[in-house]
N, C-alpha and C. Protein backbone atom coordinates (compact mmCIF):
# COMPACT_ATOMS: atom_id res chain seq x y z
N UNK A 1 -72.20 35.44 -47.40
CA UNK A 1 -71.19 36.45 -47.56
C UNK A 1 -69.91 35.75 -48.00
N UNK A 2 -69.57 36.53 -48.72
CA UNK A 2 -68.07 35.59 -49.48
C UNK A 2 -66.89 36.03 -48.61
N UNK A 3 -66.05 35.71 -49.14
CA UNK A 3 -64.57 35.98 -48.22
C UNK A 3 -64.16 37.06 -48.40
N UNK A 4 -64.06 38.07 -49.40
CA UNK A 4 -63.76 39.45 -49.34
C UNK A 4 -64.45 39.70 -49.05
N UNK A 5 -66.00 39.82 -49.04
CA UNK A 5 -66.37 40.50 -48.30
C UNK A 5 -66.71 40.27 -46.54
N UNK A 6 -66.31 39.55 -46.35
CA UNK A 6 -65.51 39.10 -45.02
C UNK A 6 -64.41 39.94 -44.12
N UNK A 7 -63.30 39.92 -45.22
CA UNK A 7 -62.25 40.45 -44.96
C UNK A 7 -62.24 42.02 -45.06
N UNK A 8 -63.58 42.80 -45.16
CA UNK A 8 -62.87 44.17 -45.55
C UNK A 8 -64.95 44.81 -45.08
N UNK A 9 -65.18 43.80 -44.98
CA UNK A 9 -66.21 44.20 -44.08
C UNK A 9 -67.61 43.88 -45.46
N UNK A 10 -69.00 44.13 -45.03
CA UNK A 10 -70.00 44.27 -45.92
C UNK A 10 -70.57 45.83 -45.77
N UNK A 11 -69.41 46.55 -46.29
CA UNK A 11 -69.79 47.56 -46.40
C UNK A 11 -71.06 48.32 -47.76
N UNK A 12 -71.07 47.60 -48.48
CA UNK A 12 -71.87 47.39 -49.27
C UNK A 12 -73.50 46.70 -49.38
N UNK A 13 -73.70 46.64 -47.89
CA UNK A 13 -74.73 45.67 -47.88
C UNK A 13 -75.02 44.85 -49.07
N UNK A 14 -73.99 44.01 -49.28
CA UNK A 14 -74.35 43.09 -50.21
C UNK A 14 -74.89 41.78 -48.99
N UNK A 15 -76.70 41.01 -49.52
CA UNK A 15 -76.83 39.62 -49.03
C UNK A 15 -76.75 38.86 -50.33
N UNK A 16 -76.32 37.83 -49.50
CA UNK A 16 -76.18 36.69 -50.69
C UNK A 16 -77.77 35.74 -50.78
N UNK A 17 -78.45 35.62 -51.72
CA UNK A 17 -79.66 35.20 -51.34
C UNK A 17 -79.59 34.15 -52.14
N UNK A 18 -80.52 32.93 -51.86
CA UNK A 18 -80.44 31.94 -52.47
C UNK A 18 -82.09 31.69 -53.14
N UNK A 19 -82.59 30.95 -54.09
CA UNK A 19 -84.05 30.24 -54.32
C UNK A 19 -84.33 28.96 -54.22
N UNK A 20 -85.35 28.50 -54.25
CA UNK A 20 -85.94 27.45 -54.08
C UNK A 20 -84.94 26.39 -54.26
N UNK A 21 -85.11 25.98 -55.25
CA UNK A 21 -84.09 25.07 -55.87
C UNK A 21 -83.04 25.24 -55.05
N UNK A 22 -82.04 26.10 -54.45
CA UNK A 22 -80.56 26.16 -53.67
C UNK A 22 -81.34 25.67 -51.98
N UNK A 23 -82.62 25.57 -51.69
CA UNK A 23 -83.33 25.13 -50.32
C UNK A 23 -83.13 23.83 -50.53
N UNK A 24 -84.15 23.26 -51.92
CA UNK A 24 -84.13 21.86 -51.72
C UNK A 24 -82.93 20.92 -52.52
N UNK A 25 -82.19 21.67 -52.65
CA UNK A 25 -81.07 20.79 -53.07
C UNK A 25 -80.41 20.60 -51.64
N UNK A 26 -80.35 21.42 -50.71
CA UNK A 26 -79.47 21.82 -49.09
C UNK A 26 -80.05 20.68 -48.46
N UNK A 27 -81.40 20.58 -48.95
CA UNK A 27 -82.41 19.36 -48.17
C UNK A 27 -82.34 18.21 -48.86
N UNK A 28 -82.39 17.50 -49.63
CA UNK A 28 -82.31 16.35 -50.34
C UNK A 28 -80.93 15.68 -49.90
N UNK A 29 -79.63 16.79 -50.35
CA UNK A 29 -78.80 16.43 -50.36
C UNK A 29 -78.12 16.12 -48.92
N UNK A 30 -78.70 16.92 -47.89
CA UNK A 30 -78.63 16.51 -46.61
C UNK A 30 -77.00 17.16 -46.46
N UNK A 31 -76.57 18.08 -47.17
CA UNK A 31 -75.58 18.59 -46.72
C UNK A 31 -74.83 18.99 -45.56
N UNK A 32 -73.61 18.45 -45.29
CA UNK A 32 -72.79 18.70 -44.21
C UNK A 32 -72.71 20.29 -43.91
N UNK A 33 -72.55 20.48 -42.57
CA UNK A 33 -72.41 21.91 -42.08
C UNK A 33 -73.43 23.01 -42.59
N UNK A 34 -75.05 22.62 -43.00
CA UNK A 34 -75.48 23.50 -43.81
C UNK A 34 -76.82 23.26 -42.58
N UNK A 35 -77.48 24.51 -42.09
CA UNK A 35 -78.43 24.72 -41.34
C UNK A 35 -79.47 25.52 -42.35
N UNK A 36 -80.62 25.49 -41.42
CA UNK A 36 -81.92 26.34 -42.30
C UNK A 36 -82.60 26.79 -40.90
N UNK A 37 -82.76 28.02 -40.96
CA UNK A 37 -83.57 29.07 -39.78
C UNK A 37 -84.22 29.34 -40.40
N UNK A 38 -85.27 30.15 -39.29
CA UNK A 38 -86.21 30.98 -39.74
C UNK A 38 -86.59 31.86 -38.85
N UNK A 39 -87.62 32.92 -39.39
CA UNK A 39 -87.46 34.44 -38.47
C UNK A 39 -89.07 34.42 -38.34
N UNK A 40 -89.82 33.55 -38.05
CA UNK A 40 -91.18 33.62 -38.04
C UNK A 40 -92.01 33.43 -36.58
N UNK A 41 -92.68 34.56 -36.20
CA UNK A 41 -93.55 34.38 -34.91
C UNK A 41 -93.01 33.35 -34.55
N UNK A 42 -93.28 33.36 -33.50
CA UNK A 42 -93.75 31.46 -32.53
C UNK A 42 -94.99 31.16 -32.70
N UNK A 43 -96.04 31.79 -32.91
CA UNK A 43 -97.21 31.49 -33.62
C UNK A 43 -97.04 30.84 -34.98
N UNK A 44 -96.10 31.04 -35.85
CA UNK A 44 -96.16 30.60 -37.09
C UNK A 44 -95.10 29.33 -37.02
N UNK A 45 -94.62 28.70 -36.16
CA UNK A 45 -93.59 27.63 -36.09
C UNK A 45 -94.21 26.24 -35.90
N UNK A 46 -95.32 26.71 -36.41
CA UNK A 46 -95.76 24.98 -36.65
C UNK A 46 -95.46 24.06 -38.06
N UNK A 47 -96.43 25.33 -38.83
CA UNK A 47 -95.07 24.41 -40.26
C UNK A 47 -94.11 25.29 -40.54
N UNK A 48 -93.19 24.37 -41.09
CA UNK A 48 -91.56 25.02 -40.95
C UNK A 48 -91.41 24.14 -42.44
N UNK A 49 -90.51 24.34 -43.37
CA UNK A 49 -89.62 24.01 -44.36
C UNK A 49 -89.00 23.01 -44.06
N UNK A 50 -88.88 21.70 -44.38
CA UNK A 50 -88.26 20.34 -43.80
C UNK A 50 -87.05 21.07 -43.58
N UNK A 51 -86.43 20.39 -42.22
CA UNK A 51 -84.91 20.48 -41.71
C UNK A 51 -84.48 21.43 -41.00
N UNK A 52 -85.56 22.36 -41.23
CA UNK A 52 -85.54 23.81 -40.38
C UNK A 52 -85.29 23.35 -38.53
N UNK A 53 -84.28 24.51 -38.29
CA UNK A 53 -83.81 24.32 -36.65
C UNK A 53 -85.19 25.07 -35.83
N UNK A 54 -85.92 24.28 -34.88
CA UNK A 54 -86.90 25.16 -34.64
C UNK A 54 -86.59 26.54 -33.73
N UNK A 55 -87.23 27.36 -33.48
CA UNK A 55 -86.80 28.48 -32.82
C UNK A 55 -86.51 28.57 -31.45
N UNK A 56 -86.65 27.37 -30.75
CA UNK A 56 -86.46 26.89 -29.10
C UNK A 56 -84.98 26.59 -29.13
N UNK A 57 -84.50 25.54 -30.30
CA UNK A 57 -83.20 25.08 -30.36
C UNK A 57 -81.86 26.20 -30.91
N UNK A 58 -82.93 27.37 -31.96
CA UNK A 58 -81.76 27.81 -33.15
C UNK A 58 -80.57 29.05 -32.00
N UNK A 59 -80.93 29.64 -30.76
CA UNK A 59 -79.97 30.08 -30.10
C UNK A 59 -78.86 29.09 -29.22
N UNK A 60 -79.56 27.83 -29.00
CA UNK A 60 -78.35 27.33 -28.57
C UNK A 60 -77.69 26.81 -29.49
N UNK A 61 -78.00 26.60 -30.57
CA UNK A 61 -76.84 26.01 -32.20
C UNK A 61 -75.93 26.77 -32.19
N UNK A 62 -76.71 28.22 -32.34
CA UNK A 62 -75.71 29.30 -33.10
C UNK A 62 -74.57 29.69 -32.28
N UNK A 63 -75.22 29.92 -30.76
CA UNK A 63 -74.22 29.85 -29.61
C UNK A 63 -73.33 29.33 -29.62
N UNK A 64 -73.79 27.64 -29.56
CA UNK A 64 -72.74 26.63 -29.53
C UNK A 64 -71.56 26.70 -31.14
N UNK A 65 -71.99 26.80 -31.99
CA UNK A 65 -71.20 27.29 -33.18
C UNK A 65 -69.98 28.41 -33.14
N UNK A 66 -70.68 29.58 -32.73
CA UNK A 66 -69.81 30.38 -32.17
C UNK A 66 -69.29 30.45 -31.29
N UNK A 67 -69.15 29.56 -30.03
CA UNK A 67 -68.12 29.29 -29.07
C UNK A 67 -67.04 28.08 -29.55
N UNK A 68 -67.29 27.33 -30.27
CA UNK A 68 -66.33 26.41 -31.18
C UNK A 68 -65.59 27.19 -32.57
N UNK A 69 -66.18 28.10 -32.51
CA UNK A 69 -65.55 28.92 -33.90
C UNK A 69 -65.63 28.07 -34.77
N UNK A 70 -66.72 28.09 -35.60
CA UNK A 70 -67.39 27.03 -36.57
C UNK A 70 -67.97 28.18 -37.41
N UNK A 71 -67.57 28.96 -37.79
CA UNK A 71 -67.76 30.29 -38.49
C UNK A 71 -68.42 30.18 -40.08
N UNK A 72 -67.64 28.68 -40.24
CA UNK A 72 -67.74 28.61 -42.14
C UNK A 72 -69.19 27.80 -42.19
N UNK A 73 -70.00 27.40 -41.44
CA UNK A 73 -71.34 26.70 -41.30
C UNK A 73 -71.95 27.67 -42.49
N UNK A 74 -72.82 26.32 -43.36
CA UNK A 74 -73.81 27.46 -44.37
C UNK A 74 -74.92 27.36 -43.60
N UNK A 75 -75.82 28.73 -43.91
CA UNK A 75 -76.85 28.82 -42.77
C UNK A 75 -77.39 30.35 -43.72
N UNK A 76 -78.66 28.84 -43.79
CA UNK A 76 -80.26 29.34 -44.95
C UNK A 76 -80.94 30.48 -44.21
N UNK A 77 -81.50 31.42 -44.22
CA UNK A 77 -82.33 32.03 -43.70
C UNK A 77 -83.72 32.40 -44.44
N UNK A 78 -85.14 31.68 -44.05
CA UNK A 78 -85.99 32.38 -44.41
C UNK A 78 -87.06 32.67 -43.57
N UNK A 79 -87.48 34.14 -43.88
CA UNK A 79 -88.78 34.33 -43.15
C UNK A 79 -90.40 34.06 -43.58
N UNK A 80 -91.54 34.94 -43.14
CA UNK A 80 -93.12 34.26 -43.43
C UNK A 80 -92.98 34.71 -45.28
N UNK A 81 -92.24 35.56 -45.57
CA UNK A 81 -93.00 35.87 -47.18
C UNK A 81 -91.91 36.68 -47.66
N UNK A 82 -91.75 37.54 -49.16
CA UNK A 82 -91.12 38.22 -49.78
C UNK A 82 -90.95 39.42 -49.32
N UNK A 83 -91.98 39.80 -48.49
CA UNK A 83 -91.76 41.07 -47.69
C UNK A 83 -91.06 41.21 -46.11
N UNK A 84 -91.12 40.32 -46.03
CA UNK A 84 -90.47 40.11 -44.58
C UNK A 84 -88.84 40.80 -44.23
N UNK A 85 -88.82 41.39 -44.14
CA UNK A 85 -87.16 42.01 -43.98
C UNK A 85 -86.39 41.72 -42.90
N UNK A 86 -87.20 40.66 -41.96
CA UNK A 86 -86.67 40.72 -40.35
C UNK A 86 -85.72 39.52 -41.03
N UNK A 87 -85.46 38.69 -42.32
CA UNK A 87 -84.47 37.97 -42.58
C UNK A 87 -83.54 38.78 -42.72
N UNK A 88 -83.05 40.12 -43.10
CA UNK A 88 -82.18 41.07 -43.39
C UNK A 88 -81.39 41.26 -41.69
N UNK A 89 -82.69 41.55 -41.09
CA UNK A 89 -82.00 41.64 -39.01
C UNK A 89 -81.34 40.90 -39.01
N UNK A 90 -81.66 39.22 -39.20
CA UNK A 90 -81.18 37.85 -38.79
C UNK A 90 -79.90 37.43 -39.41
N UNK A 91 -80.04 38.12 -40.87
CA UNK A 91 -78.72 37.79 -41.41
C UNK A 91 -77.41 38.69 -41.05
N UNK A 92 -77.54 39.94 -40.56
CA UNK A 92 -76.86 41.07 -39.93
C UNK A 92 -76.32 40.48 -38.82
N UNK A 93 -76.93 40.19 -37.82
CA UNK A 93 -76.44 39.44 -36.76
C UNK A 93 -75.67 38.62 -36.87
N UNK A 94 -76.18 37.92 -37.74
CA UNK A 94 -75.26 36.42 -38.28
C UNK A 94 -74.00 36.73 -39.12
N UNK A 95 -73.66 37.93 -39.67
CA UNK A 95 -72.53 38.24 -39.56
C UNK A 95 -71.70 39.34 -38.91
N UNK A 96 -72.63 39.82 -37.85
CA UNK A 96 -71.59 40.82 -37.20
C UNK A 96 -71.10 39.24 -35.85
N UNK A 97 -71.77 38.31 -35.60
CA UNK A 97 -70.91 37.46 -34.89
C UNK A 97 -69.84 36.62 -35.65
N UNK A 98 -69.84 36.90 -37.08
CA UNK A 98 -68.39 36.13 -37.57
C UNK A 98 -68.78 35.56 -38.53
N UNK A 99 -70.24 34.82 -39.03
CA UNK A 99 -70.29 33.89 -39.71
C UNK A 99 -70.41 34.68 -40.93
N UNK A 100 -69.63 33.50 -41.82
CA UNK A 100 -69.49 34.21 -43.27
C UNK A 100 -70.02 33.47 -44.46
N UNK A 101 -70.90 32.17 -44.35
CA UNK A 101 -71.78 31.47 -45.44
C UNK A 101 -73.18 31.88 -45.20
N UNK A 102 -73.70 33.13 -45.32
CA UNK A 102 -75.11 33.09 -45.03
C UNK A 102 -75.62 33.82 -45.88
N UNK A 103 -76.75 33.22 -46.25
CA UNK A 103 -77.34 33.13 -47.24
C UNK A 103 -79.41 33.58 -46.87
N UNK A 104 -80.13 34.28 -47.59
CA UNK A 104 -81.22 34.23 -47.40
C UNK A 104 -81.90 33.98 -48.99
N UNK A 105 -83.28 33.03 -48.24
CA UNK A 105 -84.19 32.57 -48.90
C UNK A 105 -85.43 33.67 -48.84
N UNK A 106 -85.45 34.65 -50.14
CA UNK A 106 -86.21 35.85 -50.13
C UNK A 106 -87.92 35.34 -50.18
N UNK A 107 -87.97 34.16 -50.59
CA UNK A 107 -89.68 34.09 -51.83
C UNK A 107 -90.23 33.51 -49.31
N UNK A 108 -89.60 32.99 -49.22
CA UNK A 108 -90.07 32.86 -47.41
C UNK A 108 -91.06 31.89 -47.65
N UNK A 109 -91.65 31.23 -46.59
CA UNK A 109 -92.53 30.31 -46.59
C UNK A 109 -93.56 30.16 -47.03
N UNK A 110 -93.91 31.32 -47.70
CA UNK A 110 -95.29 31.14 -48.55
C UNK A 110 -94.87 31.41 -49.84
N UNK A 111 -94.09 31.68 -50.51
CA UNK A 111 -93.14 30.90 -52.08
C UNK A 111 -93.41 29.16 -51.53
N UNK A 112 -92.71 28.96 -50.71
CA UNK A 112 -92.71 27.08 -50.90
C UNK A 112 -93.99 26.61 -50.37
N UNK A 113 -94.53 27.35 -50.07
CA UNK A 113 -96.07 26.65 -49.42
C UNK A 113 -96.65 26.79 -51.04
N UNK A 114 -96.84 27.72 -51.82
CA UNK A 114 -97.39 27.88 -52.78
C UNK A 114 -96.46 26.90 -53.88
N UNK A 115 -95.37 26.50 -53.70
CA UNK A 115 -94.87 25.44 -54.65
C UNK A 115 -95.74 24.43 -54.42
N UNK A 116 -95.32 24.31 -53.16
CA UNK A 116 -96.01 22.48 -52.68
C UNK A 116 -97.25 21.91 -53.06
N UNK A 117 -98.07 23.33 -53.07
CA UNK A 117 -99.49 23.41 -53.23
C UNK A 117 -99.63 22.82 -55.36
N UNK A 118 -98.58 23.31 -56.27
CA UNK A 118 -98.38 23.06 -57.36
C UNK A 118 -98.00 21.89 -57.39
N UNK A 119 -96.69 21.80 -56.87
CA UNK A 119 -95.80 20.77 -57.14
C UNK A 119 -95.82 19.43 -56.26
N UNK A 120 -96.40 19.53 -55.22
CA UNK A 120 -96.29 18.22 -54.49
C UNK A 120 -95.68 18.42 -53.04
N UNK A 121 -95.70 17.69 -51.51
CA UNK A 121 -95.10 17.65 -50.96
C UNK A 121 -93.48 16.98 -51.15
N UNK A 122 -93.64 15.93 -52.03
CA UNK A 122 -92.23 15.60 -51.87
C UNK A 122 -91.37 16.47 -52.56
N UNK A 123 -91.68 17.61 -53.44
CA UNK A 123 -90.52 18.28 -53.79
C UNK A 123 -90.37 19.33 -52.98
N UNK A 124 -91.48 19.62 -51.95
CA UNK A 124 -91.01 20.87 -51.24
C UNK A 124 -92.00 20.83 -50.19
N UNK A 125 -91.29 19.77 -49.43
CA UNK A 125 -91.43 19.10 -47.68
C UNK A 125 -91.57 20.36 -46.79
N UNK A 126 -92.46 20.28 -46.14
CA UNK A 126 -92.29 20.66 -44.96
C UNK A 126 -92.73 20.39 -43.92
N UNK A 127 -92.28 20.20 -42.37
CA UNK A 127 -92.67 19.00 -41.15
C UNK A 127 -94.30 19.16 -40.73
N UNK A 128 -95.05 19.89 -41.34
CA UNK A 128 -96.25 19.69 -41.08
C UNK A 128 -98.14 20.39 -42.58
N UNK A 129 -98.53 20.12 -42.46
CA UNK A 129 -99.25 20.47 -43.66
C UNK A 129 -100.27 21.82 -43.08
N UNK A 130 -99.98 22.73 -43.81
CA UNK A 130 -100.94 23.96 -43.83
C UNK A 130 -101.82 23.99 -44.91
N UNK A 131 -102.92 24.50 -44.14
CA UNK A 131 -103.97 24.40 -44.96
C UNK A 131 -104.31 25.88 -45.82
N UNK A 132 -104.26 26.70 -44.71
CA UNK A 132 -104.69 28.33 -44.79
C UNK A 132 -103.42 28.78 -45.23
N UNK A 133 -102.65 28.33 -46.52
CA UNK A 133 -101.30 29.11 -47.03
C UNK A 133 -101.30 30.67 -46.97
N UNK A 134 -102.09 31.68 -47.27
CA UNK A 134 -102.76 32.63 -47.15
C UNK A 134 -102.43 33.70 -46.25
N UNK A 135 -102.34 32.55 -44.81
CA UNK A 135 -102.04 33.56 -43.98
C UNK A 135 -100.57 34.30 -43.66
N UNK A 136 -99.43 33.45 -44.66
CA UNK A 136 -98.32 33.65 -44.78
C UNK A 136 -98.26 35.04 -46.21
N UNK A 137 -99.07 35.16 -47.01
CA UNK A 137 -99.18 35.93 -47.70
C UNK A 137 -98.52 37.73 -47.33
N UNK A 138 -97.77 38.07 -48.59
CA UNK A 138 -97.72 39.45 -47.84
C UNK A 138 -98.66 40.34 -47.84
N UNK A 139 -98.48 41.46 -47.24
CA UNK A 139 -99.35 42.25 -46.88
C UNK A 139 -99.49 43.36 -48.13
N UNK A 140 -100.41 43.66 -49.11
CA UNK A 140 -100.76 44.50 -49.90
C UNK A 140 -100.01 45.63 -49.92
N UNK A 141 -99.34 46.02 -51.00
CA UNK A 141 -98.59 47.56 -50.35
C UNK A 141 -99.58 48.82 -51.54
N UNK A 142 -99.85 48.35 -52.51
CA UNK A 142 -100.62 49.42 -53.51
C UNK A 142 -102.20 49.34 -53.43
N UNK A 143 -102.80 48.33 -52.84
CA UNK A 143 -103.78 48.31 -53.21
C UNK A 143 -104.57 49.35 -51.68
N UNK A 144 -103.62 49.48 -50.69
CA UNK A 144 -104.06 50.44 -49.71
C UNK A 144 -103.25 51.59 -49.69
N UNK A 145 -102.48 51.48 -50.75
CA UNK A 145 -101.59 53.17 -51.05
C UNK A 145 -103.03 53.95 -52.18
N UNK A 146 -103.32 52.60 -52.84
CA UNK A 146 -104.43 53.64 -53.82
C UNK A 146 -105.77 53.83 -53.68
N UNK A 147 -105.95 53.18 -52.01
CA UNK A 147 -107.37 53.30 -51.48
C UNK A 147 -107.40 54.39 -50.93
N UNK A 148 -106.10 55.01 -50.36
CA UNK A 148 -106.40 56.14 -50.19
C UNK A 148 -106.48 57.61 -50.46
N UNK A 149 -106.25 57.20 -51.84
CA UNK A 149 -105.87 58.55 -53.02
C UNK A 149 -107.37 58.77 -53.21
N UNK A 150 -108.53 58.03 -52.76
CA UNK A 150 -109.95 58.41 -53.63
C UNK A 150 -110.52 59.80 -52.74
């Protein structure tokens, strides 16, 4: 969220979303004040996107952030896939407590699982290797809207 829209509210539901490339540049570059969450089961927190805060730690960060008034922190958000909207919850929160650099990663962990799978682990790390990418997949929306037109 930018600074006007900071200052006068997001009345517009405007999110600011970022892609791939704006993840692993955050990661390579090892950028100051820049976090990466995620909104995925606890079942699904085994592989995570290198650098990702795991979900045991990411309430006492954010806590601790917002009791220091550390407001301007950039802070990635992605969830399991493109359909996932519970990054939309996460990012809401994250600015009705103040913070105003937040940003979501829409393509979610199965965009970069499916890079990695192309491109390699070293361009798009993450702390453990999945095999079954698949199960991060979204969930069909036409092909059971038109199963049931027969």
């Amino acid at each position: 969220m930018n600074f006007i829209n900071f200052l006068f509210g997001n009345k517009n539901n405007i999110v600011n979303k970022v892609n791939f490339e704006d993840v692993q540049y955050a990661i390579k570059n090892n950028i100051k004040n820049t976090i990466l969450i995620n909104t995925l089961k606890q079942d699904l927190q085994k592989c995570l996107i290198k650098n990702t805060i795991c979900a045991e730690k990411e309430e006492h960060i954010i806590r601790k952030l917002f009791d220091e008034k550390q407001f301007s922190y950039t802070i990635i958000i992605y969830g399991k896939n493109s359909n996932d909207n519970s990054i939309y919850e996460k990012y809401q929160q994250l600015c009705d407590f103040g913070f105003i650099n937040i940003y979501v990663y829409t393509g979610g962990l199965f965009e970069w699982l499916c890079l990695q799978d192309i491109y390699g682990k070293d361009e798009f790390s993450t702390n453990s290797m999945e095999l079954d990418i698949l199960k991060y997949k979204p969930k069909s929306v036409l092909t059971n809207f038109l199963l049931t037109l027969d």
